[in-house]
PDB file of N, CA and C in Angstrom:
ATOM      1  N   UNK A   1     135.116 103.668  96.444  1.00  0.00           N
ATOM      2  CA  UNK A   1     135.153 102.799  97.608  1.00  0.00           C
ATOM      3  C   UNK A   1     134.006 101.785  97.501  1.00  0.00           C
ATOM      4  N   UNK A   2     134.359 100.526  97.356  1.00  0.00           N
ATOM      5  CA  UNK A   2     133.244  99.196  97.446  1.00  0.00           C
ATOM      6  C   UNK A   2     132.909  98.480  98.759  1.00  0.00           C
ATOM      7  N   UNK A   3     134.201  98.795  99.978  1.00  0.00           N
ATOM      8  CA  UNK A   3     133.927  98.358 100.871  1.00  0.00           C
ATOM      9  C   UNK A   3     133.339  98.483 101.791  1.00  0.00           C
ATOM     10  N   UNK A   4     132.041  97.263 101.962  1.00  0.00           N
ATOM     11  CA  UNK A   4     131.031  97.508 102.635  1.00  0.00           C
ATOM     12  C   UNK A   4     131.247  98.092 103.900  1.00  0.00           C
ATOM     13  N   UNK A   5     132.350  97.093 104.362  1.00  0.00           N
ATOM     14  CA  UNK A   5     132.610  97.020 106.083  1.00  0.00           C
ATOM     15  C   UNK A   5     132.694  98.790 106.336  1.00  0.00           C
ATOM     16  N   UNK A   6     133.539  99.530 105.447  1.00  0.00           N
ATOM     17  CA  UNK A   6     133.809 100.463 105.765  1.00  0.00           C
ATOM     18  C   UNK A   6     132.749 101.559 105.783  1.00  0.00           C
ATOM     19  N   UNK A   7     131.582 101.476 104.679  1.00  0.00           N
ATOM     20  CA  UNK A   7     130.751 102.485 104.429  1.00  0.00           C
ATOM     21  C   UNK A   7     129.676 102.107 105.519  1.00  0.00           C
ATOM     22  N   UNK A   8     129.643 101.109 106.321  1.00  0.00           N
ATOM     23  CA  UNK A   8     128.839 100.538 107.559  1.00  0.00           C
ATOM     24  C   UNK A   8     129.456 101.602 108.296  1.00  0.00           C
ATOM     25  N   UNK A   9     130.932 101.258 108.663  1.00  0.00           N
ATOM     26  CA  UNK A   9     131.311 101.908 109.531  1.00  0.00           C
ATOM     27  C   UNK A   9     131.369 103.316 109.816  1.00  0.00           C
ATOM     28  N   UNK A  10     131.381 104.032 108.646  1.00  0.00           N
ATOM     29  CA  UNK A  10     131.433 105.537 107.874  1.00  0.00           C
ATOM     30  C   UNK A  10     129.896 105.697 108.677  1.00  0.00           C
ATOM     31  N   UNK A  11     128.875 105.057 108.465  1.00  0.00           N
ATOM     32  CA  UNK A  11     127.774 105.560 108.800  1.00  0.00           C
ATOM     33  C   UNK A  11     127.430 105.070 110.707  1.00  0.00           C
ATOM     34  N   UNK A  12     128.140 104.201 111.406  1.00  0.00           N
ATOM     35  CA  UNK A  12     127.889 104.304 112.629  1.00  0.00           C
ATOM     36  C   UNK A  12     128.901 105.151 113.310  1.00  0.00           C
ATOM     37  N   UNK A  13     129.900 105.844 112.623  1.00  0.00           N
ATOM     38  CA  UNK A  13     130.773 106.920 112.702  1.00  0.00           C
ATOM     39  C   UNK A  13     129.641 108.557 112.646  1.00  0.00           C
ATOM     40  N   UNK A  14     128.662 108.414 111.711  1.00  0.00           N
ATOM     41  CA  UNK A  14     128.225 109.821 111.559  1.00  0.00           C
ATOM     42  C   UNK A  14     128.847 110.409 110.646  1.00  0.00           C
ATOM     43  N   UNK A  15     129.355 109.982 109.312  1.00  0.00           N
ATOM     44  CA  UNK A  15     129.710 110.170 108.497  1.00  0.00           C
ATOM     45  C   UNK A  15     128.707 110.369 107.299  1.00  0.00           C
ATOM     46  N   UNK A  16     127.609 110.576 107.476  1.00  0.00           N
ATOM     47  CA  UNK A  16     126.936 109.372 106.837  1.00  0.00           C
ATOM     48  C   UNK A  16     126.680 110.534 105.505  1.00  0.00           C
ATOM     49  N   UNK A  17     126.486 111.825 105.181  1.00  0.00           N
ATOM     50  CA  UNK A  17     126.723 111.988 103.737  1.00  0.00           C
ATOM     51  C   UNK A  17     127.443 111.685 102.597  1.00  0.00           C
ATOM     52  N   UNK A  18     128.929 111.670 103.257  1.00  0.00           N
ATOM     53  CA  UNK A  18     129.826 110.925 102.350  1.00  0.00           C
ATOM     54  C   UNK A  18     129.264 109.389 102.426  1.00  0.00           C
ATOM     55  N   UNK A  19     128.859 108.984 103.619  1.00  0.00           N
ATOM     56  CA  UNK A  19     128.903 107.035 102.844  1.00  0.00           C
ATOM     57  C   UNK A  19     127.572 107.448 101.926  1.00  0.00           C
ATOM     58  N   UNK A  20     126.246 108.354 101.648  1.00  0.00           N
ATOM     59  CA  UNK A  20     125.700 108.122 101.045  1.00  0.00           C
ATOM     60  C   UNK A  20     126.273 108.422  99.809  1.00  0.00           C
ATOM     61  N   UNK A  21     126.953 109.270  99.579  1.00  0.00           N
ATOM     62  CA  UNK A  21     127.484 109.513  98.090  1.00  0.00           C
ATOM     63  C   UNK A  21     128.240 108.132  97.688  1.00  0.00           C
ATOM     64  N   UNK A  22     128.750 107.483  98.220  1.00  0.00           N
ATOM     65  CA  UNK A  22     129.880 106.309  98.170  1.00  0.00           C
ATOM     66  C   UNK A  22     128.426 105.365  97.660  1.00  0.00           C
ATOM     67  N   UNK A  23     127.655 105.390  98.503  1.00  0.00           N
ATOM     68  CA  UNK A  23     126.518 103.997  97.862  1.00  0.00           C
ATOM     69  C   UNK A  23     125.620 104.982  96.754  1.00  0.00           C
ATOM     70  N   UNK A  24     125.460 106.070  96.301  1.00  0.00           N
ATOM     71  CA  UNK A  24     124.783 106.227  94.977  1.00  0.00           C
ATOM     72  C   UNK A  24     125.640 105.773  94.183  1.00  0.00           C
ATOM     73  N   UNK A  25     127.011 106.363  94.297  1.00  0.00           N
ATOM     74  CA  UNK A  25     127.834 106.102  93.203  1.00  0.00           C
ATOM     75  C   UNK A  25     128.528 104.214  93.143  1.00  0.00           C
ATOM     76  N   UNK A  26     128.226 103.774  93.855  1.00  0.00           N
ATOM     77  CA  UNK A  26     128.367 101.955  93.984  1.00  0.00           C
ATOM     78  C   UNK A  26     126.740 101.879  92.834  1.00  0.00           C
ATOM     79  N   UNK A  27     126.008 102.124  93.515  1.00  0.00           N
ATOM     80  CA  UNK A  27     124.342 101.636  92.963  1.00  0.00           C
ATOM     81  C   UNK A  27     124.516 102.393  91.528  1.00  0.00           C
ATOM     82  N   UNK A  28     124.919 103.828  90.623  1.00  0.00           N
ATOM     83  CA  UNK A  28     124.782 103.955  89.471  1.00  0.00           C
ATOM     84  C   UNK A  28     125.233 102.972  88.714  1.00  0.00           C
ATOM     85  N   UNK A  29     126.952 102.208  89.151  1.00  0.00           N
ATOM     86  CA  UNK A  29     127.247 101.406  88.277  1.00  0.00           C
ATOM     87  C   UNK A  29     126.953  99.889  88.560  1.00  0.00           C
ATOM     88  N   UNK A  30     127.121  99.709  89.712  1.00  0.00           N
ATOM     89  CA  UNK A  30     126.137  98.028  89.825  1.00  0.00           C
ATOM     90  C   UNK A  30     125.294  97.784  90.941  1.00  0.00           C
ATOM     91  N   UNK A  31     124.045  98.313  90.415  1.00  0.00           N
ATOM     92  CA  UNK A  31     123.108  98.045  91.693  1.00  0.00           C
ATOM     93  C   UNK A  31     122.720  96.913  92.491  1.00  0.00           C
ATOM     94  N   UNK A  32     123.309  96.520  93.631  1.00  0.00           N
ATOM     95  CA  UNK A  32     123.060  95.581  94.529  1.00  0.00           C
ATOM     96  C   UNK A  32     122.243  95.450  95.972  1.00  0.00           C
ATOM     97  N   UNK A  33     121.414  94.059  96.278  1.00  0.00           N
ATOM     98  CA  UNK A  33     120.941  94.642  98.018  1.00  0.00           C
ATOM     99  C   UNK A  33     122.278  94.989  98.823  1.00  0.00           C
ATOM    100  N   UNK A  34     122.843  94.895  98.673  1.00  0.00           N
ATOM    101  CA  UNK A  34     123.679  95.088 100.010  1.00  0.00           C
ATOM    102  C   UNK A  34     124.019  96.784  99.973  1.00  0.00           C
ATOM    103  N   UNK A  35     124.312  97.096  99.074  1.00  0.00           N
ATOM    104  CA  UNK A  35     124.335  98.450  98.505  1.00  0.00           C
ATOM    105  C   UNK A  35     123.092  99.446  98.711  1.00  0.00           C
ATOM    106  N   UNK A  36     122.248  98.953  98.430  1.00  0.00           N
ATOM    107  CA  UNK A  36     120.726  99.273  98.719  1.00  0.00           C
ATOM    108  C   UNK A  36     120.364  99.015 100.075  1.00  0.00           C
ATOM    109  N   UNK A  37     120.768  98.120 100.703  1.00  0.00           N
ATOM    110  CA  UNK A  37     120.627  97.980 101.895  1.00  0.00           C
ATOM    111  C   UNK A  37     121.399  99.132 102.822  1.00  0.00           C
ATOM    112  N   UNK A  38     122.462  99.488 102.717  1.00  0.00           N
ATOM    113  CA  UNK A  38     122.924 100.098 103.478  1.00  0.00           C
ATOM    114  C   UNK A  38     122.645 102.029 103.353  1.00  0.00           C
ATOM    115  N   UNK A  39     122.768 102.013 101.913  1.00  0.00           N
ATOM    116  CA  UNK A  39     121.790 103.354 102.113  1.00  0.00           C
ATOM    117  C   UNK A  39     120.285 103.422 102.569  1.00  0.00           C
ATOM    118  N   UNK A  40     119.724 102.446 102.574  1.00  0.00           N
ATOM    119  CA  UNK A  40     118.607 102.680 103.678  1.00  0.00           C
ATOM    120  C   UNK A  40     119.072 102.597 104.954  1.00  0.00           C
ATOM    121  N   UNK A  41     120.312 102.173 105.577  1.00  0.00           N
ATOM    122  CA  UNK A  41     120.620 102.339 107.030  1.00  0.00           C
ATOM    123  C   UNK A  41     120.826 103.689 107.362  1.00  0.00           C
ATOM    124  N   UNK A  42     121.867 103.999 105.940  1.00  0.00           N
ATOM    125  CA  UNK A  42     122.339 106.040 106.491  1.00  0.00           C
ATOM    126  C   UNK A  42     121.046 106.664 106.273  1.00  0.00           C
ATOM    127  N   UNK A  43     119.753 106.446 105.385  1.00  0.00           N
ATOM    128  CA  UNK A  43     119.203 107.510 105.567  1.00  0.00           C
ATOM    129  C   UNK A  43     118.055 106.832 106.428  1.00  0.00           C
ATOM    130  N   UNK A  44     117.889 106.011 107.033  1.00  0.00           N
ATOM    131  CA  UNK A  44     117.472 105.869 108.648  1.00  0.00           C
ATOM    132  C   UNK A  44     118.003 107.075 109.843  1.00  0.00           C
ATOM    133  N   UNK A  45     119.613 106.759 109.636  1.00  0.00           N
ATOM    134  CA  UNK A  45     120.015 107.208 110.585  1.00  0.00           C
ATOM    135  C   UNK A  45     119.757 109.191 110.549  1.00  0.00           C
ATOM    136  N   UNK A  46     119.838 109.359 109.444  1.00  0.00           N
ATOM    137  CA  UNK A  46     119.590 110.680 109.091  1.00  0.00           C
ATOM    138  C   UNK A  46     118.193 110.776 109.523  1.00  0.00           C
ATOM    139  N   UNK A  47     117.111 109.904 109.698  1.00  0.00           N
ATOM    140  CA  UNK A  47     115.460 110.351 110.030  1.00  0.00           C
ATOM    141  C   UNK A  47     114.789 110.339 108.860  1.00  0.00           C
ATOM    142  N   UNK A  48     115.663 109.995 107.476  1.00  0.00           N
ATOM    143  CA  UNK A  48     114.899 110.161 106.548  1.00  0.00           C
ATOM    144  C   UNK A  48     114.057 108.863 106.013  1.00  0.00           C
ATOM    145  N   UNK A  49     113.040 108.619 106.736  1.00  0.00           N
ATOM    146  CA  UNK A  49     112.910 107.312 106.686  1.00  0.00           C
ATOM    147  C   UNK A  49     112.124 107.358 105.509  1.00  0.00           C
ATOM    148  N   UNK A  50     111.469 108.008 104.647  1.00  0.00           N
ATOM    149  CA  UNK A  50     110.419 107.572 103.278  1.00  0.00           C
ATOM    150  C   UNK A  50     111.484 107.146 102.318  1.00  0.00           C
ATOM    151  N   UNK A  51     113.122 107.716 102.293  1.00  0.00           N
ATOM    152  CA  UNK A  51     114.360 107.209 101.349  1.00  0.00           C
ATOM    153  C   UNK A  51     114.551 105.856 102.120  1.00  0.00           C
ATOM    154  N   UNK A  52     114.842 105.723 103.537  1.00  0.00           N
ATOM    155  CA  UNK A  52     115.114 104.717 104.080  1.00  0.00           C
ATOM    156  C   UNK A  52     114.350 103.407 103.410  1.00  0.00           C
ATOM    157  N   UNK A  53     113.045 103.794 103.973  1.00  0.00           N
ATOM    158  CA  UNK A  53     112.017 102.432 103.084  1.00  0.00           C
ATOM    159  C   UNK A  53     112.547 101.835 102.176  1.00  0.00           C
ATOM    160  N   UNK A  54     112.269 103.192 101.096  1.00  0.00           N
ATOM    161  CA  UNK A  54     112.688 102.949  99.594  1.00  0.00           C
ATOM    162  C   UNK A  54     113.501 102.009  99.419  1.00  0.00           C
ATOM    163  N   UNK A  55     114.693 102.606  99.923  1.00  0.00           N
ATOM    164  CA  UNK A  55     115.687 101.434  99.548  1.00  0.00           C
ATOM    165  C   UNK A  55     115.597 100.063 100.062  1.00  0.00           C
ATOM    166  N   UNK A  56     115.106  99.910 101.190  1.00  0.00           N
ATOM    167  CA  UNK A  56     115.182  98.474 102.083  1.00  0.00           C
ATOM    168  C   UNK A  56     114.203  97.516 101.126  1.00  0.00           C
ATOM    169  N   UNK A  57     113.348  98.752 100.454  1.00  0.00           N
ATOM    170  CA  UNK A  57     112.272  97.734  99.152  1.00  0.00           C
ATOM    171  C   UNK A  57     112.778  97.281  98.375  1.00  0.00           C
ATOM    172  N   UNK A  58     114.168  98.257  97.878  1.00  0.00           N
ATOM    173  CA  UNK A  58     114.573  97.812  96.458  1.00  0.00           C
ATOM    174  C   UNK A  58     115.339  97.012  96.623  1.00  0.00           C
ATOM    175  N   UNK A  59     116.138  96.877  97.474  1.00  0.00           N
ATOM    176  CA  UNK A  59     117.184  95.659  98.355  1.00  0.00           C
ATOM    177  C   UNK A  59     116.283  94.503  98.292  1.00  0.00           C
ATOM    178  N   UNK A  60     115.241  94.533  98.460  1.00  0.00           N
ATOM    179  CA  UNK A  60     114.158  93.096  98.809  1.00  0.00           C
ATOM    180  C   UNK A  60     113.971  92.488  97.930  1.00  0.00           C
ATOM    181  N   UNK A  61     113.630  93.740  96.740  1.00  0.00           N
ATOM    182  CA  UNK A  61     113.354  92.837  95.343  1.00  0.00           C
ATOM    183  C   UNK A  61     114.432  92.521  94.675  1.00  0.00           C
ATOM    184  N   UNK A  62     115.556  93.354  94.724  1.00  0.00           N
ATOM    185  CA  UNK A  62     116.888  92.325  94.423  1.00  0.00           C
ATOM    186  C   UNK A  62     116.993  90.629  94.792  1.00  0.00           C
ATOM    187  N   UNK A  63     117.118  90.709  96.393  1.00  0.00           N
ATOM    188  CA  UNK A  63     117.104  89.588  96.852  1.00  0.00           C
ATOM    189  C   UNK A  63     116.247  89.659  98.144  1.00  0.00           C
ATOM    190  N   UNK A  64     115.687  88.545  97.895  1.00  0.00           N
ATOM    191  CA  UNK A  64     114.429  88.337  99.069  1.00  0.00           C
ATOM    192  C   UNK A  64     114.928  87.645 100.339  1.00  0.00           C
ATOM    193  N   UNK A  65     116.094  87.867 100.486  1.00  0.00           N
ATOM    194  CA  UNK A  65     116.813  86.849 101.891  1.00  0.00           C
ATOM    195  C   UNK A  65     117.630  88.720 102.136  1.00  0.00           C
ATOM    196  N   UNK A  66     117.486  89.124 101.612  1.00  0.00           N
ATOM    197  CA  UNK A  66     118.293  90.384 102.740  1.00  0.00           C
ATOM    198  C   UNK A  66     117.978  90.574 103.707  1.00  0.00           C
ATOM    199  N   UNK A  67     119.417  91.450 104.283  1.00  0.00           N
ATOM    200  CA  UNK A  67     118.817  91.605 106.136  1.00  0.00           C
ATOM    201  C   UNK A  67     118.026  92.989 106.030  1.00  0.00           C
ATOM    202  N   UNK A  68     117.594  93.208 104.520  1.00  0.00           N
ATOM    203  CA  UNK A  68     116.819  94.619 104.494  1.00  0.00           C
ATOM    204  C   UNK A  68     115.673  94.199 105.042  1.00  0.00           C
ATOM    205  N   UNK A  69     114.635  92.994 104.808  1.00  0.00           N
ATOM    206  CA  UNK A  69     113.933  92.577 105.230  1.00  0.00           C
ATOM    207  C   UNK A  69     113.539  92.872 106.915  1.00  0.00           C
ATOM    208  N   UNK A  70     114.507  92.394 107.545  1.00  0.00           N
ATOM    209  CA  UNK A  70     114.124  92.565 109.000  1.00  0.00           C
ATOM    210  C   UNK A  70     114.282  94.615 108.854  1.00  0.00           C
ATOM    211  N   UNK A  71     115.267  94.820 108.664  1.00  0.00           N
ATOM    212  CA  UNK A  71     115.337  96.590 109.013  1.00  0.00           C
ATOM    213  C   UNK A  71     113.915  96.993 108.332  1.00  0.00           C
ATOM    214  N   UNK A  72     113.328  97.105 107.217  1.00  0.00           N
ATOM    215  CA  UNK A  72     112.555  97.199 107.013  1.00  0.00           C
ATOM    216  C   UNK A  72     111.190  97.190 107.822  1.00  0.00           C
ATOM    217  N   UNK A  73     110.523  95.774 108.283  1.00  0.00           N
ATOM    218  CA  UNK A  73     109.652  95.499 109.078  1.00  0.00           C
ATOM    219  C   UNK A  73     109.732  96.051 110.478  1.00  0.00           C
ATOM    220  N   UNK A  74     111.059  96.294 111.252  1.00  0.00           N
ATOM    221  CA  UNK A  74     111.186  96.967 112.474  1.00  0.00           C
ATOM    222  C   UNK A  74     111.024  98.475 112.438  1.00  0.00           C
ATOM    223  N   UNK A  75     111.429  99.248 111.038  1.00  0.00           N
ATOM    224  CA  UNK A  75     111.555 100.586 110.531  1.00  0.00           C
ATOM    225  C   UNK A  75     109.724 100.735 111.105  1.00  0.00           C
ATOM    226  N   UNK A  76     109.259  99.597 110.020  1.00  0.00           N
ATOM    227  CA  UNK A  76     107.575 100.191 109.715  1.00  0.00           C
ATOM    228  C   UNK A  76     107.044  99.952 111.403  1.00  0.00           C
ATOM    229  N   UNK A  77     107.633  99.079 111.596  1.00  0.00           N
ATOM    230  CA  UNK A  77     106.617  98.942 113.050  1.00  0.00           C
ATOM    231  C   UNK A  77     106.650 100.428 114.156  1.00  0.00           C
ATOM    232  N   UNK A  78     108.530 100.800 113.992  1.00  0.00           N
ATOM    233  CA  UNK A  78     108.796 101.830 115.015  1.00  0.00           C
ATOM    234  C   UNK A  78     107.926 102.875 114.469  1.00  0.00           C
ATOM    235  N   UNK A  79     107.737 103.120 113.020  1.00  0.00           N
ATOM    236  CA  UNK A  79     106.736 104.079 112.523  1.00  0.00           C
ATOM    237  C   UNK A  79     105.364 104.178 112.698  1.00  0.00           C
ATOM    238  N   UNK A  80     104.894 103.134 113.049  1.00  0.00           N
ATOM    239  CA  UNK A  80     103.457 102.612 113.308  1.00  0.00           C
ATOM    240  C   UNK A  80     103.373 102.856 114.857  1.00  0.00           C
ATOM    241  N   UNK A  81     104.031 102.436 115.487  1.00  0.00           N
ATOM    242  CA  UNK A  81     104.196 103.028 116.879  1.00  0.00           C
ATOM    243  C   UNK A  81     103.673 104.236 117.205  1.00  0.00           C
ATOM    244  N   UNK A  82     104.734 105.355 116.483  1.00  0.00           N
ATOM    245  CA  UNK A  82     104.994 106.717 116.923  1.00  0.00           C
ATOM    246  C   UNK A  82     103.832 107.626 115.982  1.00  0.00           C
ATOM    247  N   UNK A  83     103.076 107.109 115.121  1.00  0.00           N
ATOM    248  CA  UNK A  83     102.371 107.692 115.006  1.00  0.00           C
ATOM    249  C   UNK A  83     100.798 107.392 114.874  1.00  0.00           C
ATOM    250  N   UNK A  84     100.716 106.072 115.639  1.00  0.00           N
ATOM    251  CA  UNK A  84      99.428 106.179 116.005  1.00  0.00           C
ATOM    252  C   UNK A  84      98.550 107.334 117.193  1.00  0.00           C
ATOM    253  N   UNK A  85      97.628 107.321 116.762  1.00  0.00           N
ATOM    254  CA  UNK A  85      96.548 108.388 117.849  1.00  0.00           C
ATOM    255  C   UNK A  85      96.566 107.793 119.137  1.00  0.00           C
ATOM    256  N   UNK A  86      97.170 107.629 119.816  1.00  0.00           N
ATOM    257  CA  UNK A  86      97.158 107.155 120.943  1.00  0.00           C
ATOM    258  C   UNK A  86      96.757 107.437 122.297  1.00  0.00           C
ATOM    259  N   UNK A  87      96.133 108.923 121.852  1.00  0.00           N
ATOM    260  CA  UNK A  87      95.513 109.628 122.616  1.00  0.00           C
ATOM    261  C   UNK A  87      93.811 109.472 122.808  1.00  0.00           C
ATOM    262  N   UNK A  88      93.774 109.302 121.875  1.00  0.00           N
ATOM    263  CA  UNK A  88      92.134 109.295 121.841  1.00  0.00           C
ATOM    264  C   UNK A  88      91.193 108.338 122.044  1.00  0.00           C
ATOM    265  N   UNK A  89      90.384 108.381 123.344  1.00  0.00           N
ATOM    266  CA  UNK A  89      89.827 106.841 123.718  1.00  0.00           C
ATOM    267  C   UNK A  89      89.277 105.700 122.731  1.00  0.00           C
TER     268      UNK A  89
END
């Protein structure tokens, strides 16, 4: 399966192990951002955000106009958020 629309959809479905198998096996034979991009969305959505990163990086250095870019920078910020000390005067 190559189609994006669908492995988007697979993953705002909650599908999202199978769409990740669908984008390793897209990325073994032609690695692309968009491809890369979207397995950093499923393993967002999974919480796994240190894979999430990963990929939204490797999407970047593919191409530097991806919309990994913004997911990326909002990822790090929500992370920067939630784990600052925010307790301590």
């Amino acid at each position: 399966m190559t189609n994006y629309e669908e492995i988007d959809k697979m993953i705002a479905e909650g599908t999202i192990t199978e769409a990740i198998e669908c984008l390793k096996n897209i990325i073994s034979k032609n690695p692309n951002d968009s491809a890369f991009y979207l397995l950093g969305n499923a393993y967002r959505k999974k919480g796994q955000y240190k894979d999430a990163l990963n990929n939204y990086l490797e999407a970047i250095s593919l191409n530097p106009d991806s919309p990994a870019v913004e997911a990326h920078a909002m990822l790090v910020d929500i992370l920067e958020f939630y784990h600052k000390d925010y307790y301590n005067p």
